[in-house]
N, C-alpha and C. Protein backbone atom coordinates (compact mmCIF):
# COMPACT_ATOMS: atom_id res chain seq x y z
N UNK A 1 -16.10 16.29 31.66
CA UNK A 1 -16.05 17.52 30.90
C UNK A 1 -17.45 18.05 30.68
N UNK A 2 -17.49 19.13 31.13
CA UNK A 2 -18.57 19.71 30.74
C UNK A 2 -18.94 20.35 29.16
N UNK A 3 -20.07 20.81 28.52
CA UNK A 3 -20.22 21.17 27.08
C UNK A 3 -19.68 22.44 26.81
N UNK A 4 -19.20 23.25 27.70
CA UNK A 4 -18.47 24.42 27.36
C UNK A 4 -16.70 24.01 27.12
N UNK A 5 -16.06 22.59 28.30
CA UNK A 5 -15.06 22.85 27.87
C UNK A 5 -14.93 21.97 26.52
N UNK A 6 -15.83 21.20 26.17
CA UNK A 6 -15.82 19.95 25.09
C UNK A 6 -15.91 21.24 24.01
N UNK A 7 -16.45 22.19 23.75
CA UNK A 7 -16.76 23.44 22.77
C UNK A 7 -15.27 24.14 22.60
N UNK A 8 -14.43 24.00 24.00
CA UNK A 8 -13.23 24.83 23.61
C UNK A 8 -12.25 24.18 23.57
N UNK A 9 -12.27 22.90 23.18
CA UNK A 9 -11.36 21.84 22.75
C UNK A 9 -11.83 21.21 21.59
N UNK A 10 -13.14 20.91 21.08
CA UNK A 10 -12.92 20.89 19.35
C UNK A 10 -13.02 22.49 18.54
N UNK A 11 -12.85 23.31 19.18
CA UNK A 11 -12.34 24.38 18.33
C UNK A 11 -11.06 24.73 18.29
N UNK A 12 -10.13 24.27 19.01
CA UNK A 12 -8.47 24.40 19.44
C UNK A 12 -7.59 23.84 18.16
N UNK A 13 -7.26 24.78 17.53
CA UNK A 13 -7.12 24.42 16.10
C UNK A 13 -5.68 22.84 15.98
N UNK A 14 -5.25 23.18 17.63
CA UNK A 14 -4.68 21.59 17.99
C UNK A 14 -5.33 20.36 17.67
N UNK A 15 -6.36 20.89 18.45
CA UNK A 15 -7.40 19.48 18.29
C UNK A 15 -7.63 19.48 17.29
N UNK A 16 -7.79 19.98 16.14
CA UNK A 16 -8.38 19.71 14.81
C UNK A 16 -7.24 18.88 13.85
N UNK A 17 -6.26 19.52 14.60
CA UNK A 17 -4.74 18.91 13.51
C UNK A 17 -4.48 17.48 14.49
N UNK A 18 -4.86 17.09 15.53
CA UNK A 18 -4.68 15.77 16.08
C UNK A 18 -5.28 15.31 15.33
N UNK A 19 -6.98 15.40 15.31
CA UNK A 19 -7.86 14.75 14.68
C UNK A 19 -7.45 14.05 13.36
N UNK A 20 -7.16 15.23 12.69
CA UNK A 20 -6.45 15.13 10.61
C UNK A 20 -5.59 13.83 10.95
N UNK A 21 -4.46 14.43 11.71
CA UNK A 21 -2.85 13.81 11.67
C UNK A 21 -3.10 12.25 12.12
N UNK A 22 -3.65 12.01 13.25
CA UNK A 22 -3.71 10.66 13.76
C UNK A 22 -4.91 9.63 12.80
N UNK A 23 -5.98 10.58 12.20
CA UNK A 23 -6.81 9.60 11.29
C UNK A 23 -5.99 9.55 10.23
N UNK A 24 -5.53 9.94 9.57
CA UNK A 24 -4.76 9.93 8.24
C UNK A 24 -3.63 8.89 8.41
N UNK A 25 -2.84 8.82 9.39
CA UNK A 25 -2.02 8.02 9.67
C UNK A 25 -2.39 6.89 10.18
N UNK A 26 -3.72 6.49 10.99
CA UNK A 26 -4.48 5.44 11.13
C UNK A 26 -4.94 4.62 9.74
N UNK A 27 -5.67 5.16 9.36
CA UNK A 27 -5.83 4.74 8.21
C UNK A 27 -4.86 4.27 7.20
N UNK A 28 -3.47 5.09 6.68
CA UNK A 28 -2.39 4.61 5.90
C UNK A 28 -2.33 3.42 6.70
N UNK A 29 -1.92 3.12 7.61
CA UNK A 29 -1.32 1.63 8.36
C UNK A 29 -2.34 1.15 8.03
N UNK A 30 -3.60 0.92 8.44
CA UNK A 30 -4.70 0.11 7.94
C UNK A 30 -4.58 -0.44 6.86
N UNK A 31 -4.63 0.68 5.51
CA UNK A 31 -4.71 0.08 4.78
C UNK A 31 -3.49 -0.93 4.20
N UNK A 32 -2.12 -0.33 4.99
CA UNK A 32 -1.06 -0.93 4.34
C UNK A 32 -1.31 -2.83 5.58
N UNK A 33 -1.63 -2.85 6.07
CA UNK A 33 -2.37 -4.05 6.87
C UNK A 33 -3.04 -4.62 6.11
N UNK A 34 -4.01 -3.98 5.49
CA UNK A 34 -5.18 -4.95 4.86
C UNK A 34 -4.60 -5.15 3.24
N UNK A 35 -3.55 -4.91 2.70
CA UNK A 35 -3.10 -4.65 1.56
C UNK A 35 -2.34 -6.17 2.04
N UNK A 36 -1.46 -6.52 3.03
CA UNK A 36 -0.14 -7.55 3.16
C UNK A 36 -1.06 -8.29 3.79
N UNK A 37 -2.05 -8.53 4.45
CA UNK A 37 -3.17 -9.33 4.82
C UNK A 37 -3.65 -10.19 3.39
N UNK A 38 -4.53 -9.67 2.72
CA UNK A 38 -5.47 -9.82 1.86
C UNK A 38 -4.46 -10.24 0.83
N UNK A 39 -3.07 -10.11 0.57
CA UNK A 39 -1.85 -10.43 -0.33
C UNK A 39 -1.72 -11.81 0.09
N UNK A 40 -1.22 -11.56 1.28
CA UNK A 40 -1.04 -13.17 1.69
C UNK A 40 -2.29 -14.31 1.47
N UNK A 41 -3.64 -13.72 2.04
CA UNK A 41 -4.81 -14.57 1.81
C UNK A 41 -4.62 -14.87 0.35
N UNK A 42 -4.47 -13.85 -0.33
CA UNK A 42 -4.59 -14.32 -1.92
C UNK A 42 -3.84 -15.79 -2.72
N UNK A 43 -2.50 -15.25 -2.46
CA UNK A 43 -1.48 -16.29 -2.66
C UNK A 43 -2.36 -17.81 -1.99
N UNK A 44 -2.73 -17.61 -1.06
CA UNK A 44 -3.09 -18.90 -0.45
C UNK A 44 -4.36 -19.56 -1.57
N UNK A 45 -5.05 -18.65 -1.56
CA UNK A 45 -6.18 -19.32 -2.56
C UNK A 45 -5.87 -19.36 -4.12
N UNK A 46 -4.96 -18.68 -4.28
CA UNK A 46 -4.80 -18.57 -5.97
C UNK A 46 -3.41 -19.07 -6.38
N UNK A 47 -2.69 -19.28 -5.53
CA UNK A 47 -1.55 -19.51 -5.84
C UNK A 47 -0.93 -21.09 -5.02
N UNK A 48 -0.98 -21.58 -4.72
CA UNK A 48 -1.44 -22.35 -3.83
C UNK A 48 0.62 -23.39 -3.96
N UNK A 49 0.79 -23.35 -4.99
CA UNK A 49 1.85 -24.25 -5.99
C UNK A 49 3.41 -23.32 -5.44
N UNK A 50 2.82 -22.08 -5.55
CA UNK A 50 4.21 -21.15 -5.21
C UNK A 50 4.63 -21.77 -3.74
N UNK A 51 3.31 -21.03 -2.84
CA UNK A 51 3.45 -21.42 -1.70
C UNK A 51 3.42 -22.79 -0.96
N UNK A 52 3.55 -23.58 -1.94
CA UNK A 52 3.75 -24.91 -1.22
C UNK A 52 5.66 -25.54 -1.73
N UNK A 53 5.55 -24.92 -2.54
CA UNK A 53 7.25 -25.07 -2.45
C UNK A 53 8.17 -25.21 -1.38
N UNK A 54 9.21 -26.46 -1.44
CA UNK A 54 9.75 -26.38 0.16
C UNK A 54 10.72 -25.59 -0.44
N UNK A 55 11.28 -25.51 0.61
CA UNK A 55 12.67 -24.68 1.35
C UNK A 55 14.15 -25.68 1.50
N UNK A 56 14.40 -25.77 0.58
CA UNK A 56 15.81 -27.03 1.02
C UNK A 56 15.57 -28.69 0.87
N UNK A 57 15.96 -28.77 1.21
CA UNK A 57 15.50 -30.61 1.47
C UNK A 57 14.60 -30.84 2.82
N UNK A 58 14.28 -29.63 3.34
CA UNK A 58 13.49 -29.99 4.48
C UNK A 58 12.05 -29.78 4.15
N UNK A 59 11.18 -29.75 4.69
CA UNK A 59 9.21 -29.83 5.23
C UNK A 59 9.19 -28.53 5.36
N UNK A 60 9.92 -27.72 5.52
CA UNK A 60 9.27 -26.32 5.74
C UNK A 60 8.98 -25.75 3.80
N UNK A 61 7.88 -25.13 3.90
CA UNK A 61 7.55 -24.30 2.76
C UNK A 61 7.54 -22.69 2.45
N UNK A 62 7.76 -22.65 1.30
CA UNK A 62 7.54 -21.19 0.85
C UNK A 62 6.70 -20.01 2.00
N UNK A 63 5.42 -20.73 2.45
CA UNK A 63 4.21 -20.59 2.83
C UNK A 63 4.49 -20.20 4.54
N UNK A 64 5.75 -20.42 5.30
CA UNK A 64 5.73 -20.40 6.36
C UNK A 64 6.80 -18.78 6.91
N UNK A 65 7.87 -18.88 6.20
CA UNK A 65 8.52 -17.77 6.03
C UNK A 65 7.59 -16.49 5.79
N UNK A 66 6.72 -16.75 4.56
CA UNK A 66 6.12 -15.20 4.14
C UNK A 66 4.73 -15.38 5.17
N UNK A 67 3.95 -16.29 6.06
CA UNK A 67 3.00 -16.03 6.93
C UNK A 67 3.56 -15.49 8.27
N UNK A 68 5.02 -15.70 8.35
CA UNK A 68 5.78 -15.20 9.66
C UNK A 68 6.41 -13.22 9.26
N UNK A 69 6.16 -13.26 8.40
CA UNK A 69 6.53 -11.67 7.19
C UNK A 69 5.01 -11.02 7.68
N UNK A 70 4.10 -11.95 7.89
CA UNK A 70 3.38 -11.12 7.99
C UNK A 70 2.68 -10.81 9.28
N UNK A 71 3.11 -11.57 10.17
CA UNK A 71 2.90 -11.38 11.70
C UNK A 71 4.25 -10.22 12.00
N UNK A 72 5.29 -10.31 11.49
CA UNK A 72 6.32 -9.27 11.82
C UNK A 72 5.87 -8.35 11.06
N UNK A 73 4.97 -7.95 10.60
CA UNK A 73 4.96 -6.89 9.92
C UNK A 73 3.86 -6.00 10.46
N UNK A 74 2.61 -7.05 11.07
CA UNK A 74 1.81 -6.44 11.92
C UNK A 74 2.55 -6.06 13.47
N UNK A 75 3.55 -6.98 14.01
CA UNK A 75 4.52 -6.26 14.91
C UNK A 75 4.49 -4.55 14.72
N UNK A 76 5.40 -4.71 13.60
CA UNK A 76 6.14 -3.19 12.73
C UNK A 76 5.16 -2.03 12.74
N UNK A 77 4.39 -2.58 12.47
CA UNK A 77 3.66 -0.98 12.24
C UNK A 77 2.78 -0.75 13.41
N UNK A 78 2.58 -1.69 14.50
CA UNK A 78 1.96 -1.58 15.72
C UNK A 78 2.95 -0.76 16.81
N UNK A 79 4.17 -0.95 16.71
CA UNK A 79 5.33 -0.40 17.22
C UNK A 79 5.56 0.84 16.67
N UNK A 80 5.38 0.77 15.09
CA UNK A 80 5.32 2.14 14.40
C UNK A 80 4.55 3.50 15.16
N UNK A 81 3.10 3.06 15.21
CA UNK A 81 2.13 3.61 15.56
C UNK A 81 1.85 3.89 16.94
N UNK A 82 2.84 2.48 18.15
CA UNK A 82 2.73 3.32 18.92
C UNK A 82 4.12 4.50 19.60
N UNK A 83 4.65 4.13 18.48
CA UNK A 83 5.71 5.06 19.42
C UNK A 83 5.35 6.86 18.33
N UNK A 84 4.53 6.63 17.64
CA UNK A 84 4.30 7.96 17.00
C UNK A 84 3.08 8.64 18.34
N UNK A 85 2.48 7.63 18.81
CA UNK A 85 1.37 8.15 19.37
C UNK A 85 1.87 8.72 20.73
N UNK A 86 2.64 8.22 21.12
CA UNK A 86 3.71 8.36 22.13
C UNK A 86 4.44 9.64 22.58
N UNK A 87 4.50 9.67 21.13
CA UNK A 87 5.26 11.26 21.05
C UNK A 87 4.13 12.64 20.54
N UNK A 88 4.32 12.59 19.11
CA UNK A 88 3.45 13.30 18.55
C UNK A 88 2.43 13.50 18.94
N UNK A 89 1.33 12.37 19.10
CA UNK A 89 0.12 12.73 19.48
C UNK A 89 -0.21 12.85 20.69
N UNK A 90 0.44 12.16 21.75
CA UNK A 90 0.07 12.55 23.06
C UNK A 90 0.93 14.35 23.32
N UNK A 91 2.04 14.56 22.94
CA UNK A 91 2.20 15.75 22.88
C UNK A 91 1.38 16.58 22.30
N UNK A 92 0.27 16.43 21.10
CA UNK A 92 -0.59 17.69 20.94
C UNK A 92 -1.93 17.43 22.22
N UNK A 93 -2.05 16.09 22.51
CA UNK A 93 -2.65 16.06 23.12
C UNK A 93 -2.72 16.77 24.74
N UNK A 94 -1.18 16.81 25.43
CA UNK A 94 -0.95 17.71 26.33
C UNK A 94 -1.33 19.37 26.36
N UNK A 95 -0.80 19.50 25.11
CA UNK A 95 -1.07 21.31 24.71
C UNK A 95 -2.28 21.48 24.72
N UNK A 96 -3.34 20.55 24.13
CA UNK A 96 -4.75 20.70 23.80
C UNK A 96 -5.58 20.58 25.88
N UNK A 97 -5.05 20.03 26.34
CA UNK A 97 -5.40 19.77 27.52
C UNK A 97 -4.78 20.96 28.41
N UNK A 98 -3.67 21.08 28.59
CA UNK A 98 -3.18 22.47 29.33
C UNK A 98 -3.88 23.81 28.73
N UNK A 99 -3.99 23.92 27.82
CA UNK A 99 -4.84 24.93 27.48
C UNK A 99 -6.01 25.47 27.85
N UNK A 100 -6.58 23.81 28.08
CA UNK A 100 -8.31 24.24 28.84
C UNK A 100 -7.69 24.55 30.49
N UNK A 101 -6.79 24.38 31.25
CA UNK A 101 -7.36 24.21 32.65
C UNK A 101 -6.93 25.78 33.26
């Protein structure tokens, strides 16, 4: 790309609403990541008694269920995010691109 068409694609008021829409929504997941991340770390260091509780009469603990909650959960919103990007954003992203050629 040359600097004239890079000039008429961050002024494409598309591109500006990709920009908003996909950081804003980057970020919410982030933070809802680092929120069930940093939850779980917590419990581990501060709570230590909850999460060592078994589960039945068996060896499995409290501690294994909610660390598997939280690998499915980073699943979830990776799937979330990409099937938004999929749609939504690669669709403004088409318009923003057909536009220049």
């Amino acid at each position: 790309m040359n600097k004239q068409q890079i000039t008429l694609v961050t002024r494409n008021p598309k591109y500006n609403q990709l920009v908003k829409t996909r950081s804003r929504f980057s970020w919410i997941l982030t933070l809802l990541m680092l929120v069930v991340y940093f939850g779980f770390i917590t419990l581990v260091a501060f709570n230590k008694e909850l999460l060592g509780k078994p589960l039945g009469a068996g060896v499995t603990t409290l501690s294994i269920p909610i660390g598997i909650g939280v690998i499915l959960f980073t699943i979830l919103i990776t799937h979330f995010y990409v099937r938004r990007a999929n749609s939504e954003f690669d669709q403004l992203t088409d318009e923003i691109t057909k536009g220049q050629k």
